[in-house]
Structure formats: C-alpha cells, structure tokens
N, C-alpha and C. Protein backbone atom coordinates (compact mmCIF):
# COMPACT_ATOMS: atom_id res chain seq x y z
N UNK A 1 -21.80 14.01 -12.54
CA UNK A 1 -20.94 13.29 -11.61
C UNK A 1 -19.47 13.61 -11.84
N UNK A 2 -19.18 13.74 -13.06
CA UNK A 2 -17.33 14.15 -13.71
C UNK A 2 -17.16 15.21 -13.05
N UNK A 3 -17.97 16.27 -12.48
CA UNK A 3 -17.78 17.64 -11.97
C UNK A 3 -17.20 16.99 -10.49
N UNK A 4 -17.71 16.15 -9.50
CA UNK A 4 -17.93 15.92 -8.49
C UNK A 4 -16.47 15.65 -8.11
N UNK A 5 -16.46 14.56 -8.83
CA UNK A 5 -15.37 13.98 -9.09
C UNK A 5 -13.80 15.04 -9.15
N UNK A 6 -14.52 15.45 -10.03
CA UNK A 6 -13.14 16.55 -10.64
C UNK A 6 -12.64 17.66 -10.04
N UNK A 7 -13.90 17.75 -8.61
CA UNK A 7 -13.35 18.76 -7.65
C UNK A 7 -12.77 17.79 -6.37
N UNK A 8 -12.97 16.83 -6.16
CA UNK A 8 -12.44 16.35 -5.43
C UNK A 8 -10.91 16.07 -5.70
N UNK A 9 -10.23 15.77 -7.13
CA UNK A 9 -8.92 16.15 -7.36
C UNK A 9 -8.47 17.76 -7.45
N UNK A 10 -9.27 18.23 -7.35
CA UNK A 10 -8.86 19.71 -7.56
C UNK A 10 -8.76 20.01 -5.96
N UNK A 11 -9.36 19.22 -5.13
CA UNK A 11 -8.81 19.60 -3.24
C UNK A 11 -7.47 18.62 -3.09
N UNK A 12 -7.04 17.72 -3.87
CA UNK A 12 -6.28 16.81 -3.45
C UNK A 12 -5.06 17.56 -4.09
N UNK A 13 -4.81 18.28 -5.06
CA UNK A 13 -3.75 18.99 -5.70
C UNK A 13 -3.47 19.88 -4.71
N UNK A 14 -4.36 20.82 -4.04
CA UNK A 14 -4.47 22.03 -3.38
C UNK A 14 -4.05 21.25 -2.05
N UNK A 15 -4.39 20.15 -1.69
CA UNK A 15 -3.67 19.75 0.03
C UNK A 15 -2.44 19.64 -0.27
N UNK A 16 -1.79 19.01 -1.16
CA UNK A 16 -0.77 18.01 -1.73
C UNK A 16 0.27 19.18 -1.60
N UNK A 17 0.02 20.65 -2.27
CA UNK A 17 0.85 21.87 -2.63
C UNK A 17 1.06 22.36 -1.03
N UNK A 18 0.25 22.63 -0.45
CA UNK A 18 0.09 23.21 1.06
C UNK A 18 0.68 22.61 2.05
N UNK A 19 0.73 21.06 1.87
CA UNK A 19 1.38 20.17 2.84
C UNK A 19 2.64 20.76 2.20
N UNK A 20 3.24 20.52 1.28
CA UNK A 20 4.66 20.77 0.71
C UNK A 20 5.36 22.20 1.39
N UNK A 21 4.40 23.44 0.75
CA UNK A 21 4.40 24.80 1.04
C UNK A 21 4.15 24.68 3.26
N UNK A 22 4.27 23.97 3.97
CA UNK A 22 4.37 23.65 5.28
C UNK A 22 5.13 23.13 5.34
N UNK A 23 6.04 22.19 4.74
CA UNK A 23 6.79 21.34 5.06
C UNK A 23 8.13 22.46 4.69
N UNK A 24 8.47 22.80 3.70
CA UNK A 24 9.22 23.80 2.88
C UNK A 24 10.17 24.06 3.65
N UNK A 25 10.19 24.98 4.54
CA UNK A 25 11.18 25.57 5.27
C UNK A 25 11.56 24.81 6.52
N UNK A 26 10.95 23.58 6.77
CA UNK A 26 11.64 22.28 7.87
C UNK A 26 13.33 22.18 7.62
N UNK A 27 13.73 21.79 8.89
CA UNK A 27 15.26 21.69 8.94
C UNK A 27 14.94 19.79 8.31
N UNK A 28 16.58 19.26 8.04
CA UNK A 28 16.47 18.16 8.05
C UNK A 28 16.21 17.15 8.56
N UNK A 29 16.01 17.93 10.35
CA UNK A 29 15.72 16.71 11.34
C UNK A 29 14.30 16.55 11.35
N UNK A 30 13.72 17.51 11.06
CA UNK A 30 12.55 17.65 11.30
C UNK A 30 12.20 17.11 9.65
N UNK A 31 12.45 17.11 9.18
CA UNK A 31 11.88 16.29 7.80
C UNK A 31 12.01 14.32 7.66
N UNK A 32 12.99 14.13 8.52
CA UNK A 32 13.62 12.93 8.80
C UNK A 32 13.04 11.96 9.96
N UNK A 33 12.14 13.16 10.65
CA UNK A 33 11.15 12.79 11.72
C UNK A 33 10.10 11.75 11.79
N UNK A 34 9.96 10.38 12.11
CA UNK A 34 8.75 9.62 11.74
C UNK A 34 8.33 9.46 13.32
N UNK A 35 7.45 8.70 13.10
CA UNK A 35 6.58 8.64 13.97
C UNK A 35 5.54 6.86 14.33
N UNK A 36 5.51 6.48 14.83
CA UNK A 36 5.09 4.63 14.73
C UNK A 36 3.52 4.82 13.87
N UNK A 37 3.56 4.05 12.97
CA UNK A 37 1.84 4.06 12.65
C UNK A 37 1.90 5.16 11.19
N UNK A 38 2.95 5.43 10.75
CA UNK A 38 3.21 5.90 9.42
C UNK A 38 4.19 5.30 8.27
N UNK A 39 4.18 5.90 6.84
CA UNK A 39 4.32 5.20 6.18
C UNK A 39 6.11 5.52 6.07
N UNK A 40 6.66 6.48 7.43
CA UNK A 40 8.33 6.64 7.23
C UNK A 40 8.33 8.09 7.77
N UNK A 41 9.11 8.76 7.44
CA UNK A 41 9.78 10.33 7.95
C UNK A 41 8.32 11.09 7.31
N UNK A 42 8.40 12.30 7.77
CA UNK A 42 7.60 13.11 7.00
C UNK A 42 8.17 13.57 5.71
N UNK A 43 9.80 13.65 5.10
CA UNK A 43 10.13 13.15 3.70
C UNK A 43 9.73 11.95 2.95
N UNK A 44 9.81 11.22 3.52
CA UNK A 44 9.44 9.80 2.75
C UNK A 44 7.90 9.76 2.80
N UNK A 45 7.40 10.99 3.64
CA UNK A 45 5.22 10.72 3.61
C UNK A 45 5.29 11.75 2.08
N UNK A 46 5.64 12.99 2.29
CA UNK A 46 5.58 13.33 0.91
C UNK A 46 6.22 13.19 -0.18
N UNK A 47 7.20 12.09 -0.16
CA UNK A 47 7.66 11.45 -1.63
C UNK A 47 6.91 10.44 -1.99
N UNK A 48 6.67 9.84 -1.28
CA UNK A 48 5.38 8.61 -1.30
C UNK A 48 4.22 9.00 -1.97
N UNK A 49 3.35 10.08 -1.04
CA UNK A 49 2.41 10.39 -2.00
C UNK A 49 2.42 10.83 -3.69
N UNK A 50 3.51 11.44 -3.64
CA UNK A 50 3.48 11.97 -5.02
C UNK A 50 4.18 10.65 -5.87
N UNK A 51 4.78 10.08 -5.51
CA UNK A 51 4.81 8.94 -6.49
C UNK A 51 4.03 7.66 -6.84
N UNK A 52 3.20 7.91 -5.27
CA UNK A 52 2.21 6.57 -5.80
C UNK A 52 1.04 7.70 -6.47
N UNK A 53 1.25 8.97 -6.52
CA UNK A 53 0.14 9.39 -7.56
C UNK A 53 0.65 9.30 -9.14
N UNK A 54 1.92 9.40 -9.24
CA UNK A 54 2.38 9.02 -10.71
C UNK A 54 2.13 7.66 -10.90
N UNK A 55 2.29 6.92 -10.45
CA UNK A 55 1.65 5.30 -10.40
C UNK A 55 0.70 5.16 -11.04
N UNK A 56 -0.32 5.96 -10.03
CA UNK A 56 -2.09 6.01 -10.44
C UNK A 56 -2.24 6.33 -11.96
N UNK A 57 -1.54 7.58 -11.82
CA UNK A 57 -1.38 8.15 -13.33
C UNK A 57 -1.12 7.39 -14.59
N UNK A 58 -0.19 6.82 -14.36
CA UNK A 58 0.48 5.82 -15.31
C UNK A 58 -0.27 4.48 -15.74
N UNK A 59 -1.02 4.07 -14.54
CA UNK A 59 -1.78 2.96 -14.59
C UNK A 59 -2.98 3.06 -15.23
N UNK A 60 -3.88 4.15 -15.39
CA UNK A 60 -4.92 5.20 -15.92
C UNK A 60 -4.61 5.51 -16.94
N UNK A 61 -3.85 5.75 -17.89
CA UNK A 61 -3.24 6.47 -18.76
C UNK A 61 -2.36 5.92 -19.98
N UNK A 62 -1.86 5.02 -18.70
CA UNK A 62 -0.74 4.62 -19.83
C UNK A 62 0.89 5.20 -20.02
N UNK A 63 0.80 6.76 -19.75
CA UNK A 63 1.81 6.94 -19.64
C UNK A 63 2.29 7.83 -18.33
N UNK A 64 3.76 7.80 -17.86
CA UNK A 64 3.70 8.69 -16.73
C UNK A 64 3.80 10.01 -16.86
N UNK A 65 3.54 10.72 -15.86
CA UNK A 65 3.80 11.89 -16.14
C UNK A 65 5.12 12.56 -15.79
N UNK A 66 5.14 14.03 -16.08
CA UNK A 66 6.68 14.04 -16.37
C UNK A 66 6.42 15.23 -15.43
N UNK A 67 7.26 15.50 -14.17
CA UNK A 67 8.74 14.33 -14.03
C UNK A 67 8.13 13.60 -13.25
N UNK A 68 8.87 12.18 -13.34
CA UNK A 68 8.43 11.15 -12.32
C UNK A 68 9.58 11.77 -10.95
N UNK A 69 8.88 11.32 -9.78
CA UNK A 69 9.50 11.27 -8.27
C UNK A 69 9.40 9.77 -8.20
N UNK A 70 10.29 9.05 -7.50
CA UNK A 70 10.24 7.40 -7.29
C UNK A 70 11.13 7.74 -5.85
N UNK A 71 10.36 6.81 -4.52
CA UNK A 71 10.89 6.86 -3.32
C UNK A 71 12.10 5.84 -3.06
N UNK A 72 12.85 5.14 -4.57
CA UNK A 72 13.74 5.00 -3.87
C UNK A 72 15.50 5.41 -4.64
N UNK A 73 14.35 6.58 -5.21
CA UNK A 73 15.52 7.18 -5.71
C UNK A 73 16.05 8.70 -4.29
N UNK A 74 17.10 9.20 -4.19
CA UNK A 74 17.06 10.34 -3.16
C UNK A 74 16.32 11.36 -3.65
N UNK A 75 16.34 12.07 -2.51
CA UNK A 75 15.34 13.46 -2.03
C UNK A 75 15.19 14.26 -3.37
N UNK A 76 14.65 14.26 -3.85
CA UNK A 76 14.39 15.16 -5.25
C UNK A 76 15.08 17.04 -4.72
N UNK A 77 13.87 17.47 -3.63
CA UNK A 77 14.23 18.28 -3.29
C UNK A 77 12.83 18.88 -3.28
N UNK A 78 12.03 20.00 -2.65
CA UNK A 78 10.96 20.43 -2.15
C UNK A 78 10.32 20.88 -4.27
N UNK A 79 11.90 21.36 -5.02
CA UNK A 79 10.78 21.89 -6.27
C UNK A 79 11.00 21.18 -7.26
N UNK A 80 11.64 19.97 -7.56
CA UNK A 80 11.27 19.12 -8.14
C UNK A 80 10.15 18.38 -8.05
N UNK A 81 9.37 18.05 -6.01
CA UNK A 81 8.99 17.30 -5.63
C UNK A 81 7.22 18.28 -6.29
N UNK A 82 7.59 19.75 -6.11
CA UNK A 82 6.39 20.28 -6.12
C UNK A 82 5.72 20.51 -7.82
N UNK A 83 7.02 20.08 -8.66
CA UNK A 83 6.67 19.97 -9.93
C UNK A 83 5.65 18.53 -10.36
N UNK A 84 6.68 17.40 -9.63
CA UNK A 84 6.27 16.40 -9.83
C UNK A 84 4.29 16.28 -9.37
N UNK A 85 4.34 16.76 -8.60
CA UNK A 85 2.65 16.77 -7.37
C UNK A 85 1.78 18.03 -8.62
N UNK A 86 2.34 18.54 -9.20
CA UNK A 86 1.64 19.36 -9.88
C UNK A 86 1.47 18.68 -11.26
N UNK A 87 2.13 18.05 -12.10
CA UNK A 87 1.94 17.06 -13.18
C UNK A 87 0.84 15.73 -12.41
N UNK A 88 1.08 15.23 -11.71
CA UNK A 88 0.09 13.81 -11.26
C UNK A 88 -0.97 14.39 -10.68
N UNK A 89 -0.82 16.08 -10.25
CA UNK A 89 -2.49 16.45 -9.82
C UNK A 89 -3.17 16.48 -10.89
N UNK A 90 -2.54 17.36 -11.86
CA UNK A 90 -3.40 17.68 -12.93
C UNK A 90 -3.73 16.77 -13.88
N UNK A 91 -2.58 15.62 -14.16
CA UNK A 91 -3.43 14.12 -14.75
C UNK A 91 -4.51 13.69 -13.76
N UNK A 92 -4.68 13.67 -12.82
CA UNK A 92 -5.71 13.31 -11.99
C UNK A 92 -7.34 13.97 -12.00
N UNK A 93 -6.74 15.29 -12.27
CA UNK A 93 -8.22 16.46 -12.56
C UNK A 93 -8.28 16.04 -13.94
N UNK A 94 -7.69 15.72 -14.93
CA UNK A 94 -8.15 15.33 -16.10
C UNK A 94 -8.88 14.25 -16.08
N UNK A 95 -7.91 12.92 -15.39
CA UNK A 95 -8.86 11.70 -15.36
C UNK A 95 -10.21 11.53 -15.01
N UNK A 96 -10.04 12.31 -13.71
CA UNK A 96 -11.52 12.37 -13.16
C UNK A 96 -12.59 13.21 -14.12
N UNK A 97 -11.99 13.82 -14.73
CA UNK A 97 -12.95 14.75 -15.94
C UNK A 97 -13.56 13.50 -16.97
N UNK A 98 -12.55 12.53 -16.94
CA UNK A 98 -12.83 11.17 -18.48
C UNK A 98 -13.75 10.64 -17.79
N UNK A 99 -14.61 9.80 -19.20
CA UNK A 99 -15.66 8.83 -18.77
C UNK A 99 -14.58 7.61 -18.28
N UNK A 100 -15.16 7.05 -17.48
CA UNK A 100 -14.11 6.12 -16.84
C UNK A 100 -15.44 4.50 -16.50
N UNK A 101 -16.26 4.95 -16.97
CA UNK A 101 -17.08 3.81 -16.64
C UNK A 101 -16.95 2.87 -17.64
N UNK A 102 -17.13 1.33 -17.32
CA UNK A 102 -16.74 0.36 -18.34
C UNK A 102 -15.09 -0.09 -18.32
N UNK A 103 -14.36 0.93 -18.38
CA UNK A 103 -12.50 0.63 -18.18
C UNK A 103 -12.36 -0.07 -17.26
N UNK A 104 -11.08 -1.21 -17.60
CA UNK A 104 -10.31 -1.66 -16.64
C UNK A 104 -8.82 -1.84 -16.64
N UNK A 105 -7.93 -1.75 -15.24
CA UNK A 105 -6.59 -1.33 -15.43
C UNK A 105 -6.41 -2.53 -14.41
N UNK A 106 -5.46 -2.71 -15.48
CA UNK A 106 -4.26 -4.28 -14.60
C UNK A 106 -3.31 -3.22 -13.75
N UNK A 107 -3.51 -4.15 -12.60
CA UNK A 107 -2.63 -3.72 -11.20
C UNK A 107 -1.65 -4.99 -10.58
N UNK A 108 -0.66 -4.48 -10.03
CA UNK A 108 0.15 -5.38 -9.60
C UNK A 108 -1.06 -5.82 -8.41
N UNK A 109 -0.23 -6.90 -7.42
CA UNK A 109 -1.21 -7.36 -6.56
C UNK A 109 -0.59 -8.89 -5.40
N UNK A 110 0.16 -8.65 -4.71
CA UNK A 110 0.72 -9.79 -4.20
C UNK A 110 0.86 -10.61 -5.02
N UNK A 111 2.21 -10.41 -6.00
CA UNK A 111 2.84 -11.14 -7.13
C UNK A 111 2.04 -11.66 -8.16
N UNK A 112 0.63 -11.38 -8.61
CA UNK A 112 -0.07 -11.23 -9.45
C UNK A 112 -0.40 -10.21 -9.86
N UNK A 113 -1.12 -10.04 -11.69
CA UNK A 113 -1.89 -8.87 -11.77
C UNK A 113 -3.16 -9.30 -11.56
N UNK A 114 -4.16 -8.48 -11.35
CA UNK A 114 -5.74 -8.28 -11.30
C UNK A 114 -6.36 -6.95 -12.42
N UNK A 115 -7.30 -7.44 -12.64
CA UNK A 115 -7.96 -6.16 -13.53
C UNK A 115 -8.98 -5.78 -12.70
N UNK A 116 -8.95 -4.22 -12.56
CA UNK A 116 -9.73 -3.47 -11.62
C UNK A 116 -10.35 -2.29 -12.27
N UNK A 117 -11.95 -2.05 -11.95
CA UNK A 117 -12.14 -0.85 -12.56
C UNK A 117 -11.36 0.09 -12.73
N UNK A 118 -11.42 1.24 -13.67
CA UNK A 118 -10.69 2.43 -13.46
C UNK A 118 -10.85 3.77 -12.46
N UNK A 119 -12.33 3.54 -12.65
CA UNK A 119 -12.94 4.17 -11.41
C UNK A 119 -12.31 3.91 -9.93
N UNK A 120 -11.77 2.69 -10.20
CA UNK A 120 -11.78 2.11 -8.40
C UNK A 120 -10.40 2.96 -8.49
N UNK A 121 -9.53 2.68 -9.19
CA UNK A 121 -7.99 2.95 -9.03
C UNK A 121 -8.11 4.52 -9.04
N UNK A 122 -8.54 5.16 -9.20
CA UNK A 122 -8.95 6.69 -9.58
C UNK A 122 -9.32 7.31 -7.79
N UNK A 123 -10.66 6.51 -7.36
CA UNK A 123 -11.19 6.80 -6.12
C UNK A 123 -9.85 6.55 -5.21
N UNK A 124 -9.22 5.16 -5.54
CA UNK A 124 -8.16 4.67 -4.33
C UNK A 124 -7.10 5.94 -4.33
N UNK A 125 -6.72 6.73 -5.63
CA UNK A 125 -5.84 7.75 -5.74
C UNK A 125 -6.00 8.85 -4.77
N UNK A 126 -7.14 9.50 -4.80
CA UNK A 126 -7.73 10.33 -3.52
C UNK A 126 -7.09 9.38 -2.56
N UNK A 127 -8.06 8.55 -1.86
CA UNK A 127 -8.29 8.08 -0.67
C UNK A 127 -6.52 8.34 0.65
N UNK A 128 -5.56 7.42 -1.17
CA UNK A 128 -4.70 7.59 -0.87
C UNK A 128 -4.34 8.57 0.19
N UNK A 129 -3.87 9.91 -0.35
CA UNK A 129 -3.18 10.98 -0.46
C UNK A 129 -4.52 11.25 0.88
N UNK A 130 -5.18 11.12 1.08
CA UNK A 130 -5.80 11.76 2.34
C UNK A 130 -4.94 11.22 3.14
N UNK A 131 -4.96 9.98 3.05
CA UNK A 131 -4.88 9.21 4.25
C UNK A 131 -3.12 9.63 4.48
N UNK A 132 -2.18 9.78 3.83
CA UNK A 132 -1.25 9.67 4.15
C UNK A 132 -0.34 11.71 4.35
N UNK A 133 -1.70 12.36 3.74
CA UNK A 133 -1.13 13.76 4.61
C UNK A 133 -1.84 13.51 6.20
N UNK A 134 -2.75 13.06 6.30
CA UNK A 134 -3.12 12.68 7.60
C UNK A 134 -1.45 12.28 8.50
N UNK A 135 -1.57 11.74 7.99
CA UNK A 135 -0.36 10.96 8.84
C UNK A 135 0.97 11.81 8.63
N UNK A 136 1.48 13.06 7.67
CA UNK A 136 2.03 13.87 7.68
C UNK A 136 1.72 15.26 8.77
N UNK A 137 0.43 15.45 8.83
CA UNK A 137 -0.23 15.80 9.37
C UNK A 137 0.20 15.61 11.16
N UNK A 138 0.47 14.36 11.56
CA UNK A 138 0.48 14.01 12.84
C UNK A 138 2.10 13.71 13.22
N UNK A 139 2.74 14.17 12.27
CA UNK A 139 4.18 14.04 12.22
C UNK A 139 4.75 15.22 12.82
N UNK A 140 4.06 16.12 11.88
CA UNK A 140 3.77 17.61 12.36
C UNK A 140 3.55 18.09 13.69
N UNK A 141 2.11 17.52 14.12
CA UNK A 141 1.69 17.65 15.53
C UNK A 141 2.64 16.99 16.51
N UNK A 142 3.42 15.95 16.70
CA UNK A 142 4.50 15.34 16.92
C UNK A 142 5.89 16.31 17.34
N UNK A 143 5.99 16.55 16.26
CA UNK A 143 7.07 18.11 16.12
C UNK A 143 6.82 19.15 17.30
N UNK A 144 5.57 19.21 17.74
CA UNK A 144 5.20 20.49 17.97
C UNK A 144 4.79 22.03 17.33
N UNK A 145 4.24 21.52 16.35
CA UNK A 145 4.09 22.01 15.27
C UNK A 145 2.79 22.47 14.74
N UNK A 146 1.73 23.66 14.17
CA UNK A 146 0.77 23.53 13.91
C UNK A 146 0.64 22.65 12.36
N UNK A 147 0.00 21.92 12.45
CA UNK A 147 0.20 21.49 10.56
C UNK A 147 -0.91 22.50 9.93
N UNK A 148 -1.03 22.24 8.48
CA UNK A 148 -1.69 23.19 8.00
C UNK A 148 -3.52 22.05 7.76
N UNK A 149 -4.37 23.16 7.67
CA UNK A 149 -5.76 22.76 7.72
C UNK A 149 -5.66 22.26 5.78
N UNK A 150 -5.86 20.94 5.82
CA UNK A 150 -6.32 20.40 4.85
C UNK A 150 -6.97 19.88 4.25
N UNK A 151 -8.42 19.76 4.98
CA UNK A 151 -9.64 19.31 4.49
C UNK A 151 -10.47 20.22 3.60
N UNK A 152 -11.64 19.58 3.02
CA UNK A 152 -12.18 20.41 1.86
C UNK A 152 -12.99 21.33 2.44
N UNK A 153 -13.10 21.75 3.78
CA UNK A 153 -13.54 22.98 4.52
C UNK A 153 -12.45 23.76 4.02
N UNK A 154 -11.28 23.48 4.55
CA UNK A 154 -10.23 24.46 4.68
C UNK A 154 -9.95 25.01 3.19
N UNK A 155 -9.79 23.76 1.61
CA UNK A 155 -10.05 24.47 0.56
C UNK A 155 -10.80 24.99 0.05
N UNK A 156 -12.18 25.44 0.64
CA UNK A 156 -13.65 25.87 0.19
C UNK A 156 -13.39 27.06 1.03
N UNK A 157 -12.71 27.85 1.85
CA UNK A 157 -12.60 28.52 2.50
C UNK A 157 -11.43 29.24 1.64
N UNK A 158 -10.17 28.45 1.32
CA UNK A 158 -9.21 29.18 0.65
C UNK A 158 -10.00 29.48 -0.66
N UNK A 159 -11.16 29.36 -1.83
CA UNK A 159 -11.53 29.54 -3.39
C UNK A 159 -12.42 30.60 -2.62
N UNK A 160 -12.96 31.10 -1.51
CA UNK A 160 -13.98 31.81 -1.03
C UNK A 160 -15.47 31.34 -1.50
N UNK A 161 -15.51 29.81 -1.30
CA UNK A 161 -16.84 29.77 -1.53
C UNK A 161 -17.52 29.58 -0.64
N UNK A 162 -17.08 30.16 1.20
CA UNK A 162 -18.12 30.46 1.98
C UNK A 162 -18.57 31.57 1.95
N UNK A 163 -20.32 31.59 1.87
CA UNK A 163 -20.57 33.37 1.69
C UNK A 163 -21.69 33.05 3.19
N UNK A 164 -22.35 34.47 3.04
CA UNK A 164 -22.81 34.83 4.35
C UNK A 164 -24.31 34.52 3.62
N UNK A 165 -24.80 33.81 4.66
CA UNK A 165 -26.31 33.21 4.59
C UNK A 165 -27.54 34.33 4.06
C-alpha cells in the first residue's frame, strides 16, 4: 500500500512543477488574474498550494521544510516558489513511504485543536493540491489559455509507462 501511496505524491510533485513551469513565463496581469469560485489570482492559487503543503509537512513531521513559502508574506518569485514545492513534495513522497497507521496529528480547527489520523492529513494533502491546480487550471482556461494536462494520465504518459498492448 506505501508504494500506492507514494506514487500518488510522486504525481502531485510532478503537477505542482508543471503548473509552475506553465505559469512561468505569465505577465503580471495574467498572474493577478482570479476568477469567482477560487481560492484568489492564479499567484495566490500557486502560493497557497505550496504552503499549505509545508503545513501538511510540518504537521506530519514536526518540522518544516526548508524553505518555507507563507501566502502572506509577498511573491517569493517563480524559483524560490519552485524550490519551496520541491522540499514539501519530497517530504510528502517520504511521508507517504512511513508507516503512518496508528499516528495522530493535532490540527488547528475553528479555534480549537482536534487530533486526526495521520493518514487523514496526508490523503487531505493530495486532495488538496488537486483540487486547487484544478482551479488554477480554469484560471488559465479563463485567460484564454491552454493549461497544461495534469492528471495521472498525463504523468503516466510523461514516465512512458504507456506501452503498446
């Protein structure tokens, strides 16, 4: 199951880089661009993700990873941002590698903490980051723009593990 797991952060690193590597060469208007039904500009969709994945990280772990991105500090900049997404991927492909069954991690929670599996906070880390290149994704399309294919077709296609029947 740790394998399963551990490739599913290994597609979430690989969207995370590609959305960035698409976003990259955007002017500022077009980075500043939001759209109703998202979480802000398509800057603030990919500072977001990568910091609520240092979050995850930190909460899992214990410690953050380095460098932290925080959305309400300013624009890091596309290679700080792509350093940062590359440290919280790869704590993430690690985590998902750990036994994680039995653990539990205190989470904030509408002005309380709660203790929550680790597993759960781990799965919610994915879920995350889908959900919110999605919505980078349609920021894009918005633009007029092709966005880039980021589902685990599209990374099973980029490792060449479609072969011919």
């Amino acid at each position: 199951m740790g394998e399963v797991l551990r490739y599913f952060f290994l597609h979430n690193l690989w969207a995370n880089l590609r959305l960035m590597e698409a976003c990259q060469g955007l002017s500022d208007a077009q980075l500043d661009y939001s759209v109703p039904g998202t979480v802000g500009s398509l800057r603030q969709v990919l500072l977001h993700v990568v910091a609520a994945e240092g979050r995850y990280v930190t909460g899992l772990r214990g410690s953050p990873p380095e460098p932290v991105v925080d959305e309400r500090m300013p624009w890091p900049g596309f290679g700080r941002l792509r350093e940062a997404a590359m440290a919280t991927g790869e704590a993430l492909v690690a985590l998902a590698s750990e036994e994680l069954a039995g653990r539990h991690v205190e989470r904030p929670l509408g002005g309380r903490t709660v203790r929550v599996p680790a597993t759960t906070v781990l799965v919610q880390a994915y879920q995350h980051g889908a959900d919110h290149r999605s919505q980078a994704q349609t920021i894009l399309t918005q633009l007029g723009l092709e966005p880039p294919a980021l589902d685990v077709w599209a990374y099973a296609r980029a490792l060449g593990q479609f072969l011919e029947a």
